[in-house]
C-alpha atoms as a PDB file:
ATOM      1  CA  UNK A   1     -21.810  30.242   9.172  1.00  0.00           C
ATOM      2  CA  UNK A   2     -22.273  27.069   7.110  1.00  0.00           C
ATOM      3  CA  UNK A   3     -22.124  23.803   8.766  1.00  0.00           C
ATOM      4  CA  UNK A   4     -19.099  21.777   8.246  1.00  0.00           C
ATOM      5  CA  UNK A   5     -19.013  19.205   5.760  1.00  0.00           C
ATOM      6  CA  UNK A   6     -18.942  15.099   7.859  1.00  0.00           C
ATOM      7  CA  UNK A   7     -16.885  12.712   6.397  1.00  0.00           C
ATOM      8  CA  UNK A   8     -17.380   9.352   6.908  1.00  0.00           C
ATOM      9  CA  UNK A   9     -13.962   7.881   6.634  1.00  0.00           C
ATOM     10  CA  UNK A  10     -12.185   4.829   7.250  1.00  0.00           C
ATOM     11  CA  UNK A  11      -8.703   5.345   8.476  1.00  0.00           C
ATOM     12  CA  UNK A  12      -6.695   4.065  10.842  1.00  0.00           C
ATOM     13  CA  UNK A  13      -5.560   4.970  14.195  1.00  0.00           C
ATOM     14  CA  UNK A  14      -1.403   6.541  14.136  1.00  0.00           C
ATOM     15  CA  UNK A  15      -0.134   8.935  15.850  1.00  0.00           C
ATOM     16  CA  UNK A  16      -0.831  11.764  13.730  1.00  0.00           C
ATOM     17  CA  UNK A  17      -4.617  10.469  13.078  1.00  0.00           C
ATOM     18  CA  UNK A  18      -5.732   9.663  16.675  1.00  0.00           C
ATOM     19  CA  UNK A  19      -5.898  13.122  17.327  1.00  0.00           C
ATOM     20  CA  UNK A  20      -8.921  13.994  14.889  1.00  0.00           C
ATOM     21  CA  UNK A  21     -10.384  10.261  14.948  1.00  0.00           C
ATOM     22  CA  UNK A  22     -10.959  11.439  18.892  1.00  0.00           C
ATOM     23  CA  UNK A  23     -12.345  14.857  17.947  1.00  0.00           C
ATOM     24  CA  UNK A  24      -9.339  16.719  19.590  1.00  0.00           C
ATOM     25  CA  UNK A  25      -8.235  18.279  16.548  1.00  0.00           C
ATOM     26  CA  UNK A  26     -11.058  20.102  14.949  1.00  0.00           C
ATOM     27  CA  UNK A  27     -12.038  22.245  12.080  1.00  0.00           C
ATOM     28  CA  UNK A  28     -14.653  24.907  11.773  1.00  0.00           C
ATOM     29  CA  UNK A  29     -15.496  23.362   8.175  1.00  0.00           C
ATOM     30  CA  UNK A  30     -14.878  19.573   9.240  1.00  0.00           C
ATOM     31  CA  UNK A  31     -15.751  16.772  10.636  1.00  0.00           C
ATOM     32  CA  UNK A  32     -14.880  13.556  10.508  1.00  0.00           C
ATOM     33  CA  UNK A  33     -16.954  10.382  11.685  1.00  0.00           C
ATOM     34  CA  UNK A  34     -14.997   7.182  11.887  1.00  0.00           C
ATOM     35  CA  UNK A  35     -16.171   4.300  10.609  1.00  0.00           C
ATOM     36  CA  UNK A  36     -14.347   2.105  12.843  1.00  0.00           C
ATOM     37  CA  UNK A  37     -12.545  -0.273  10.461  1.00  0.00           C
ATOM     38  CA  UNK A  38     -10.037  -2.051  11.897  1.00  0.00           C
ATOM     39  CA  UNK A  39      -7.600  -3.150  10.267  1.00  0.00           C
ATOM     40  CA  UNK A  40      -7.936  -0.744   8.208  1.00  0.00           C
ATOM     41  CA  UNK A  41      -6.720  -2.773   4.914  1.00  0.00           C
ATOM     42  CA  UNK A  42     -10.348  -4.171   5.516  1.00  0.00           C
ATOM     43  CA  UNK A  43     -11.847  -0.812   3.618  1.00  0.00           C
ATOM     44  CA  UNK A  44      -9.865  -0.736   0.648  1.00  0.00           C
ATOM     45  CA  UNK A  45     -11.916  -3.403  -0.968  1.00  0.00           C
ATOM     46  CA  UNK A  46     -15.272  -1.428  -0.402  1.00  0.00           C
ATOM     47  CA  UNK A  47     -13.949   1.719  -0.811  1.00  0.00           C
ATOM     48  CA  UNK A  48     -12.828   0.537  -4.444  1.00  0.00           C
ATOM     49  CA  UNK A  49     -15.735  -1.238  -5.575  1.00  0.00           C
ATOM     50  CA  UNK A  50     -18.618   0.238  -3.989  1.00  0.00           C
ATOM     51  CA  UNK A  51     -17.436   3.605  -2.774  1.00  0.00           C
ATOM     52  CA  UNK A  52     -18.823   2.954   1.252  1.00  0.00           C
ATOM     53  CA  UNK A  53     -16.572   5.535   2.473  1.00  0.00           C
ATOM     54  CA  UNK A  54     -16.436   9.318   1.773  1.00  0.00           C
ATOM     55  CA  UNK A  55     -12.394   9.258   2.750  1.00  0.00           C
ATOM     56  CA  UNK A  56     -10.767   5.904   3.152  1.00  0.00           C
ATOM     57  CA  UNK A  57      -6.728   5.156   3.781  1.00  0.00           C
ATOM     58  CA  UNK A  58      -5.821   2.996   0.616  1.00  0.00           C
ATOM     59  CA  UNK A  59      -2.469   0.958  -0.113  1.00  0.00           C
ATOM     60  CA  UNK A  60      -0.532   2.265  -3.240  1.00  0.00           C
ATOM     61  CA  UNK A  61      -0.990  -0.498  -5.415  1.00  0.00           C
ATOM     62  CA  UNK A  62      -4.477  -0.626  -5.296  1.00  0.00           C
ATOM     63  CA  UNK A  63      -5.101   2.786  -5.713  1.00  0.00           C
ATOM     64  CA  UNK A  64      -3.235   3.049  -8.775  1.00  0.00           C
ATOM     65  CA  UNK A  65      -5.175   0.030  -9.915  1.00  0.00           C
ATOM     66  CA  UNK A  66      -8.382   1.169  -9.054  1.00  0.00           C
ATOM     67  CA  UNK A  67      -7.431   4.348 -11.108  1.00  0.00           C
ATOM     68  CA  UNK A  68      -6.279   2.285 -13.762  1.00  0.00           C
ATOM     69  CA  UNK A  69      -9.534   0.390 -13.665  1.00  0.00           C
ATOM     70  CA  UNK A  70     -11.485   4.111 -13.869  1.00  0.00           C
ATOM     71  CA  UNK A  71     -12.845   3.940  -9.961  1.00  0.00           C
ATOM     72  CA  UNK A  72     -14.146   7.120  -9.136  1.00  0.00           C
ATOM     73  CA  UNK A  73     -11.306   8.398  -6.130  1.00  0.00           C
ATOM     74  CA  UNK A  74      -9.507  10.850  -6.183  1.00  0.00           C
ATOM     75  CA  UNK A  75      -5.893  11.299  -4.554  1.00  0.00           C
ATOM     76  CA  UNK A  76      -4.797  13.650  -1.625  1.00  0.00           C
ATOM     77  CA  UNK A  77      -1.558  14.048  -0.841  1.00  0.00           C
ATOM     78  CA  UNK A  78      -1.350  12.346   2.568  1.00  0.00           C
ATOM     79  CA  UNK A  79       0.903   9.667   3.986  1.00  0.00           C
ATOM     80  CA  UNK A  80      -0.902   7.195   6.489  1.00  0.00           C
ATOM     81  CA  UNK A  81       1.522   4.788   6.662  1.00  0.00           C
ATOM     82  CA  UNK A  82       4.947   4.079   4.754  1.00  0.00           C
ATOM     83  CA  UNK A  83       8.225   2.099   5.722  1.00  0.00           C
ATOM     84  CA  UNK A  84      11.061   0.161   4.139  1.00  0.00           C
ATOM     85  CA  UNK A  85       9.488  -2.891   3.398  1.00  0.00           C
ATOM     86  CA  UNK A  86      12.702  -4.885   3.279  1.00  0.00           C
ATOM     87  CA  UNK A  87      12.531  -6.501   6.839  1.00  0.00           C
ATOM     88  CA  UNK A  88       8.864  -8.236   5.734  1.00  0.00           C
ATOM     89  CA  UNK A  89      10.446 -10.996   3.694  1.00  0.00           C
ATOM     90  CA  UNK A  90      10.837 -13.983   6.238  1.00  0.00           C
ATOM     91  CA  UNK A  91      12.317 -17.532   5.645  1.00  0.00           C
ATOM     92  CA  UNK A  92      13.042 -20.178   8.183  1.00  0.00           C
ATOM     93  CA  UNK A  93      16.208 -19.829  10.461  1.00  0.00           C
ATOM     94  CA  UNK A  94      17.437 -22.947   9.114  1.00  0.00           C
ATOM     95  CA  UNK A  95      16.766 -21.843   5.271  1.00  0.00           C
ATOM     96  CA  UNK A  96      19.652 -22.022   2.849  1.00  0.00           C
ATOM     97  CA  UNK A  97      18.485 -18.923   1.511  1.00  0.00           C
ATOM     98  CA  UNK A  98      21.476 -16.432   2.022  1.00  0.00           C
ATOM     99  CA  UNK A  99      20.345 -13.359   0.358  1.00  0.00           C
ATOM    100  CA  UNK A 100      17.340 -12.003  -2.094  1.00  0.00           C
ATOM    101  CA  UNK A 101      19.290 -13.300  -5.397  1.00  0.00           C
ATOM    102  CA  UNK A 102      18.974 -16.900  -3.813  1.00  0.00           C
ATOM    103  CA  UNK A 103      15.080 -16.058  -4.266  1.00  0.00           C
ATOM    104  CA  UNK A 104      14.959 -17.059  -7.723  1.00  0.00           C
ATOM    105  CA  UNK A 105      12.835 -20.107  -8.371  1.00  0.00           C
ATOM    106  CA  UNK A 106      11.515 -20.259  -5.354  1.00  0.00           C
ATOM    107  CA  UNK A 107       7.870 -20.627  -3.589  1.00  0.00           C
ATOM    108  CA  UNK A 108       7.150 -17.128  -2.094  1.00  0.00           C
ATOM    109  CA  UNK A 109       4.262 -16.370   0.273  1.00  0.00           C
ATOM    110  CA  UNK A 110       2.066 -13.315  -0.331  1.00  0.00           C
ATOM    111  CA  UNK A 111      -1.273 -12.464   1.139  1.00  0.00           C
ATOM    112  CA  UNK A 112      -2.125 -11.229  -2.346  1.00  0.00           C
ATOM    113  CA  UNK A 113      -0.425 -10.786  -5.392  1.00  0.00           C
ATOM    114  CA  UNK A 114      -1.187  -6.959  -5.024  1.00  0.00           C
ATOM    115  CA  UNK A 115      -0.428  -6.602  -1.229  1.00  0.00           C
ATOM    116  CA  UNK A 116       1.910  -3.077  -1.870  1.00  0.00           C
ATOM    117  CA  UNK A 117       4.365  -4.598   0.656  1.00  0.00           C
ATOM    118  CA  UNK A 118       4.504  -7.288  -2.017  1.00  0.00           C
ATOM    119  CA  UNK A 119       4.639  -5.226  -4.726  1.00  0.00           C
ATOM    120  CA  UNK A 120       7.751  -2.907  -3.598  1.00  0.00           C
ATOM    121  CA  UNK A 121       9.807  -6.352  -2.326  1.00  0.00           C
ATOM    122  CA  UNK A 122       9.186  -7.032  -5.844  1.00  0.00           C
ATOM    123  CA  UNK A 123      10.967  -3.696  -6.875  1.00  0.00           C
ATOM    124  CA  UNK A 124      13.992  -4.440  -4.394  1.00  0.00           C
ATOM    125  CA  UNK A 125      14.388  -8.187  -5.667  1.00  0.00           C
ATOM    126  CA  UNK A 126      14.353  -7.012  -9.702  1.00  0.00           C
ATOM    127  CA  UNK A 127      17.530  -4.349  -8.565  1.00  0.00           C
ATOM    128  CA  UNK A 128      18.522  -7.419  -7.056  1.00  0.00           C
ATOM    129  CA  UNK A 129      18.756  -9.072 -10.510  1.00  0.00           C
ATOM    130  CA  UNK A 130      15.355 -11.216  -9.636  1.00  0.00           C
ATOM    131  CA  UNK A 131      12.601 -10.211 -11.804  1.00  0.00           C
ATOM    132  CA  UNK A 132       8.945 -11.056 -11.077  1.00  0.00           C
ATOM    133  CA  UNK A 133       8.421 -13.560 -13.044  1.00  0.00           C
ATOM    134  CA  UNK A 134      11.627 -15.630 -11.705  1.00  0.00           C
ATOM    135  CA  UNK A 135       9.724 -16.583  -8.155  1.00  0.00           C
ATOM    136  CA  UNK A 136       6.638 -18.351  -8.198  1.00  0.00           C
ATOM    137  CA  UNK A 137       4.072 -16.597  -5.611  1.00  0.00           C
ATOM    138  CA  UNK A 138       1.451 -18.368  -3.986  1.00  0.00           C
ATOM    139  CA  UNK A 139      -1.525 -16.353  -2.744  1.00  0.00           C
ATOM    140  CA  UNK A 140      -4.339 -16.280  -0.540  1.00  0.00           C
ATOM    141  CA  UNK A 141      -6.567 -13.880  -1.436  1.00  0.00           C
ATOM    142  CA  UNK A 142      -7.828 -11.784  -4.426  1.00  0.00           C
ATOM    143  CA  UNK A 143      -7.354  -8.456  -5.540  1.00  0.00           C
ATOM    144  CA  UNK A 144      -9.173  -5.513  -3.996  1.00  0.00           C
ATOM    145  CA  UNK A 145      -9.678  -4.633  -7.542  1.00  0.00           C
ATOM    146  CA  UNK A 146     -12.355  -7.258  -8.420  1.00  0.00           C
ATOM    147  CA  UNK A 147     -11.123  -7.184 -12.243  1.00  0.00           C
ATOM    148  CA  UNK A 148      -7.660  -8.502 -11.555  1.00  0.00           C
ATOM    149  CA  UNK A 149      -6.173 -10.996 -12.206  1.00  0.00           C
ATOM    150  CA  UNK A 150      -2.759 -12.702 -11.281  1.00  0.00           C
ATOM    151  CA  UNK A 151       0.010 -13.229 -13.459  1.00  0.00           C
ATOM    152  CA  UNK A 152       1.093 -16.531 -14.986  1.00  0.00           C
ATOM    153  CA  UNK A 153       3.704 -17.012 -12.358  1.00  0.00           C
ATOM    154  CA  UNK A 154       1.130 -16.368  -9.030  1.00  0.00           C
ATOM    155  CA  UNK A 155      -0.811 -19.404  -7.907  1.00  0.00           C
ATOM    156  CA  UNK A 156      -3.580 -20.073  -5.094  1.00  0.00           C
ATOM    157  CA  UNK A 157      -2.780 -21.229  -2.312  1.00  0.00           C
ATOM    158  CA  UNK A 158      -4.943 -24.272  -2.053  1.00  0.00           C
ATOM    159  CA  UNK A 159      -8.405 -22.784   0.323  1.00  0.00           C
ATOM    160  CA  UNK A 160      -7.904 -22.906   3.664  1.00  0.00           C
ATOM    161  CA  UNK A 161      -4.301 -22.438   3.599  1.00  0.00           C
ATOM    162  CA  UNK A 162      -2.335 -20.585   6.279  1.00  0.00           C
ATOM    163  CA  UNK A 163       0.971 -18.924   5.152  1.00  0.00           C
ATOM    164  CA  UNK A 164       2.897 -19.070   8.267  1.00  0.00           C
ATOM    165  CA  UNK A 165       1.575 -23.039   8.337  1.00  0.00           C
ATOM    166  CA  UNK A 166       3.078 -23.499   5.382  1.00  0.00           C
ATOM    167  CA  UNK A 167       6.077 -21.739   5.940  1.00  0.00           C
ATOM    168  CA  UNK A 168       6.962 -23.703   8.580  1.00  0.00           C
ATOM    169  CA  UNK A 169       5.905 -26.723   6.897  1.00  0.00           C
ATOM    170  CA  UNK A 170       8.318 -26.064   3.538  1.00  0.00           C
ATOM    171  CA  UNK A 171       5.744 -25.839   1.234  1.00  0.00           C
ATOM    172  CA  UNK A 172       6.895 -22.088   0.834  1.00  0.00           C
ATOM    173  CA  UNK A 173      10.495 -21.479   0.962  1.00  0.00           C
ATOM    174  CA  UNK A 174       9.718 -17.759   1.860  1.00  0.00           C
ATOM    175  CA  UNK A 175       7.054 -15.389   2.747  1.00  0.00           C
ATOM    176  CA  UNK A 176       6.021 -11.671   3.034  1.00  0.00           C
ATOM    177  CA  UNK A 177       4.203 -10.371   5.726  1.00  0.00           C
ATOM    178  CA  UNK A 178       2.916  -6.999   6.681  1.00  0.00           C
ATOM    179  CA  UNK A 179       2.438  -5.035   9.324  1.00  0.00           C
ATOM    180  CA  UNK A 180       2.477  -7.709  11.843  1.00  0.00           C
ATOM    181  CA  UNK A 181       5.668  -9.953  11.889  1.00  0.00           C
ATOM    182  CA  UNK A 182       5.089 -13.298  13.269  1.00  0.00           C
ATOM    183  CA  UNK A 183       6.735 -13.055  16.854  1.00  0.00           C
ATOM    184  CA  UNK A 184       8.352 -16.161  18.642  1.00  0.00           C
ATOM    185  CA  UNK A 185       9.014 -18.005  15.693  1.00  0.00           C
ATOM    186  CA  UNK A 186      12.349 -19.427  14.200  1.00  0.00           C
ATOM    187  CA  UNK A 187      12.031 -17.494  11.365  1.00  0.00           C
ATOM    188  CA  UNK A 188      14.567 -14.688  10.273  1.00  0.00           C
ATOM    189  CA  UNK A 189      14.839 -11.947   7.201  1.00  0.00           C
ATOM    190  CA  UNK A 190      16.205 -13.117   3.453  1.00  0.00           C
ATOM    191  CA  UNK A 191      17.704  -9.513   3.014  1.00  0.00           C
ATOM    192  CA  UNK A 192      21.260 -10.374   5.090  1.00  0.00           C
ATOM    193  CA  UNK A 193      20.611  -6.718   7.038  1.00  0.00           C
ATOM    194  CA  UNK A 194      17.369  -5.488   6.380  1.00  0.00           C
ATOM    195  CA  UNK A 195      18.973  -2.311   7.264  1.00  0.00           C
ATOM    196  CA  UNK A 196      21.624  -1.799   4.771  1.00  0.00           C
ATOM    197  CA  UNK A 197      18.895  -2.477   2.153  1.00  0.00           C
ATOM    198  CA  UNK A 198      16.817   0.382   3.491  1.00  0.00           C
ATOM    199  CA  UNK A 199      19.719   2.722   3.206  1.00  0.00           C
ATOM    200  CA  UNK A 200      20.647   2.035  -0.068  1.00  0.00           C
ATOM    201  CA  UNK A 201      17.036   2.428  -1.273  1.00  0.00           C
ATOM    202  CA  UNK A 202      16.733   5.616   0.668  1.00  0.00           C
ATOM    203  CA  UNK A 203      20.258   6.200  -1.137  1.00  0.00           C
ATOM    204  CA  UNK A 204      18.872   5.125  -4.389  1.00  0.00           C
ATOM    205  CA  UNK A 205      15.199   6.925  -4.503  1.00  0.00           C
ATOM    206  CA  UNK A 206      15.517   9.815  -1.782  1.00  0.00           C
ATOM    207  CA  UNK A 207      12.109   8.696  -0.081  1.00  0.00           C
ATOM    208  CA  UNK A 208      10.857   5.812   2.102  1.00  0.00           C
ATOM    209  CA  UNK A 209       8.387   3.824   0.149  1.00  0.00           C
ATOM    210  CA  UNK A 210       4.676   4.523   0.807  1.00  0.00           C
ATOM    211  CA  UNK A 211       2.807   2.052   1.760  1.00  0.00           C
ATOM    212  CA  UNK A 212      -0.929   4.143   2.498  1.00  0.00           C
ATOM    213  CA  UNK A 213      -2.412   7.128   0.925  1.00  0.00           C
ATOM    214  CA  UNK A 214      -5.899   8.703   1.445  1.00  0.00           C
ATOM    215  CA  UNK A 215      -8.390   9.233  -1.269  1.00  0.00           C
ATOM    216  CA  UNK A 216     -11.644  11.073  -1.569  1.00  0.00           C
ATOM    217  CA  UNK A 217     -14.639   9.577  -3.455  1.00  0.00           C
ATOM    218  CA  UNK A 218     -15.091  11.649  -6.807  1.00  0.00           C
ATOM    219  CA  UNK A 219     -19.063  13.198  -5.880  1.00  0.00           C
ATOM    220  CA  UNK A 220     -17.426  14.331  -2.323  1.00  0.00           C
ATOM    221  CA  UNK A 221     -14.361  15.969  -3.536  1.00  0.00           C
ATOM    222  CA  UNK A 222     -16.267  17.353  -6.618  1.00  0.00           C
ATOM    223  CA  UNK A 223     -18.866  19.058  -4.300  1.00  0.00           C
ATOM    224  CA  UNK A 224     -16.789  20.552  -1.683  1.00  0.00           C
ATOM    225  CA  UNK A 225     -13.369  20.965  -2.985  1.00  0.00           C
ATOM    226  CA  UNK A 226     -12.727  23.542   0.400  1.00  0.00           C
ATOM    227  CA  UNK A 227     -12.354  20.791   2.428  1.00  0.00           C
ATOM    228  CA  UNK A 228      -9.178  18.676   0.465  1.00  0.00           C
ATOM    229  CA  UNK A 229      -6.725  21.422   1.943  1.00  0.00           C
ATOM    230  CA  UNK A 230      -7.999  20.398   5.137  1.00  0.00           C
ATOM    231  CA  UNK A 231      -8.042  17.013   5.201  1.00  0.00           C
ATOM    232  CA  UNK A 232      -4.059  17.893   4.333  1.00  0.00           C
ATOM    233  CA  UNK A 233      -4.086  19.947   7.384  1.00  0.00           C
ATOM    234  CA  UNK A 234      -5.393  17.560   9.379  1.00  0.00           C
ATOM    235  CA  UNK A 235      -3.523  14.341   8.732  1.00  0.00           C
ATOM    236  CA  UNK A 236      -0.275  15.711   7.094  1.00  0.00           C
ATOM    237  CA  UNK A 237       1.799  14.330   9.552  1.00  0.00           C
ATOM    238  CA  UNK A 238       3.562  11.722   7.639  1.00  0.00           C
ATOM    239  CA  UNK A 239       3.591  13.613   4.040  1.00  0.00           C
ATOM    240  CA  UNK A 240       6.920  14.685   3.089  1.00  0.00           C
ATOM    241  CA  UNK A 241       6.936  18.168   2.119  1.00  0.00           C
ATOM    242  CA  UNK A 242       6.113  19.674  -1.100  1.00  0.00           C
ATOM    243  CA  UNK A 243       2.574  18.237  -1.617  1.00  0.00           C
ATOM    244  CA  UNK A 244       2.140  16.613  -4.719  1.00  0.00           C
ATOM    245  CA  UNK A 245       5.495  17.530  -6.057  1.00  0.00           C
ATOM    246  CA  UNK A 246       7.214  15.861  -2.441  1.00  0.00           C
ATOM    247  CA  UNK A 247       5.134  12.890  -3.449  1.00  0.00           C
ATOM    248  CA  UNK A 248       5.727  12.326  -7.608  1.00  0.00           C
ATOM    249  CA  UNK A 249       9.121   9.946  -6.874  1.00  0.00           C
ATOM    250  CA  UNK A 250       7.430   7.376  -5.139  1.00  0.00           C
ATOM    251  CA  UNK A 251       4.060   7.948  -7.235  1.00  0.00           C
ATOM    252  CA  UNK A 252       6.152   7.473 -10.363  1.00  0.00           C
ATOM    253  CA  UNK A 253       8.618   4.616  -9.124  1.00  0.00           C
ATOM    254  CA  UNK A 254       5.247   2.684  -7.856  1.00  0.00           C
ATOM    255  CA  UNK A 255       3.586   3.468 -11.222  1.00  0.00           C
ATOM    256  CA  UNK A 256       6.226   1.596 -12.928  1.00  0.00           C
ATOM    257  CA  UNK A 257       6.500  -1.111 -10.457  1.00  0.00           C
ATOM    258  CA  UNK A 258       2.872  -2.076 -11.176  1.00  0.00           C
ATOM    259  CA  UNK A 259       3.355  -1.999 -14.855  1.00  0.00           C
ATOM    260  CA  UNK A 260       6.583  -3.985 -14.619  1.00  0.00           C
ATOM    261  CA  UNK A 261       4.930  -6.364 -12.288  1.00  0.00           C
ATOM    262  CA  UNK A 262       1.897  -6.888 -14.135  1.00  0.00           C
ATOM    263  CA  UNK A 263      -0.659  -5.080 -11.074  1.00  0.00           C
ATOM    264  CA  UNK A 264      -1.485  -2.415 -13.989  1.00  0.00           C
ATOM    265  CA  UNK A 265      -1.064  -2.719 -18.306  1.00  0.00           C
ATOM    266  CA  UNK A 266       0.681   0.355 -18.067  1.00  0.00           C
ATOM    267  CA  UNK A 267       2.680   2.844 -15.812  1.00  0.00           C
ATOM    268  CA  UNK A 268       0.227   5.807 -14.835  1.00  0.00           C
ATOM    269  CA  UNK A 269       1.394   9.616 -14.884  1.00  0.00           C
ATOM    270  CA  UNK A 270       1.508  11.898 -12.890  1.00  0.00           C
ATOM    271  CA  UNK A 271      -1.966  13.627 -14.818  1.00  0.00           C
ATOM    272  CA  UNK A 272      -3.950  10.153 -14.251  1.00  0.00           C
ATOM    273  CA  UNK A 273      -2.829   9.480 -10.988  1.00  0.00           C
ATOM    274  CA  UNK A 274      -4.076  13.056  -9.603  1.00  0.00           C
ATOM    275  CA  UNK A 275      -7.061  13.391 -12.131  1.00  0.00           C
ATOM    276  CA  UNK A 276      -9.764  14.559 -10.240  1.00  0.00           C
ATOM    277  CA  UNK A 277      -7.730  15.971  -7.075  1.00  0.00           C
ATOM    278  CA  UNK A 278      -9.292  19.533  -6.358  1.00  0.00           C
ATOM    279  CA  UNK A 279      -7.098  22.378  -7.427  1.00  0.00           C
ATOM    280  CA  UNK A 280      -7.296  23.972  -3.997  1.00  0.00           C
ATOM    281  CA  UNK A 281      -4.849  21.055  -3.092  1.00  0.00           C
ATOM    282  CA  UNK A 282      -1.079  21.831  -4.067  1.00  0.00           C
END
């Protein structure tokens, strides 16, 4: 019997990933070797310009950038992480800001102008009547696609700068943050009921918006296309059913968001986006 194939990946630890990051879920043609990134938003930007990882989570955005940009990855259909985005939008408790219309012409925090939490609060302010270009963003950091650049309405933060300083400092009026909310500080959502918005979204699209796939390198998946199925398998757990064809809405609505919000020149199809995916993955 042939050895399995090791993967050196770069994904992080969930509950339906801890089990093969600890070795407890294994594969006769499998392995995978962590490369201990933590966060784990710290291996896109490798993974897209130098290719250090064989599998690496990935944010939306910059995937479809990267594949805009002609990276070599390819795209599995696997969820890491996704979530209605509408409770990261933050503003002081003391903000006149009442809802996401009052938004327009205002200073907006954003790690980066690509962040994908960014990019689909983007989405839910232009249904709001609020299009991109209506809020000026201030960032912190570039692109993990090193040929980006910001549009016309994104400035720099000045270096140095910390968001939640200047939050609470009014030199943003508002800011988006990931993951991690800033706890014990007077700051509370712009969306009125963070919850509502979700459901309407859900209401509106049918899916909750992605915020992390996984992709392959091109060379791995090229030279062992057995082992895609498995890496579906394997971390599945958040993928809504159907493989590719459960994930083309929020492909396609994330495609155009990047277009519309100037992340990509164009909206990618479904063909680009899963160019390169083995056909042994559905």
């Amino acid at each position: 019997m042939a050895e399995p194939v090791t993967l050196r990946a770069a994904i992080g630890r969930y509950p339906h990933s801890a089990a093969v990051l600890d070795g407890t879920a294994a594969s006769p043609i499998l392995r995978i070797e962590d490369a201990g990134i933590s966060p784990v938003n710290r291996a896109f930007a490798p993974m897209v310009r130098e290719g250090r990882f064989d599998l690496s989570e990935m944010a939306i955005a910059t995937f479809l950038m990267a594949k805009e940009a002609g990276r070599p990855l390819v795209l599995l259909p696997v969820v890491m992480a996704a979530r209605f985005q509408e409770g990261a939008l933050l503003c002081p408790a003391e903000s006149p800001l009442r809802g996401p219309t009052d938004i327009a012409g205002r200073r907006v925090g954003v790690r980066a102008y690509s962040q994908t939490t960014g990019m689909w609060l983007r989405g839910a302010l232009a249904d709001a009547g609020v299009p991109p270009g209506a809020v000026r963003w201030v960032t912190f950091e570039d692109a993990h696609e090193p040929g980006y650049r910001d549009p016309p309405w994104a400035e720099r933060a000045p270096a140095g700068s910390d968001m939640l300083a200047m939050l609470r400092g009014g030199a943003l009026d508002a800011a988006v943050f990931g993951n991690d909310l800033p706890q014990g500080e007077p700051l509370r959502t712009v969306f009125p009921d963070p919850g509502a918005a979700a459901k309407t979204f859900r209401t509106a699209h049918g899916f909750v918006p992605v915020n992390h796939l996984l992709v392959l390198r091109r060379d791995v998946a090229a030279a062992h296309p057995e082992i895609a199925p498995e890496i579906v398998r394997l971390l599945g757990g958040r993928t809504p059913p159907g493989g590719r064809a459960g994930l083309a809405p929020a492909l396609l609505l994330a495609a155009r968001l990047c277009a519309d919000q100037g992340l990509t020149r164009r909206a990618l199809n479904l063909d680009e986006i899963w160019d390169g995916t083995p056909l042994t993955v559905p």
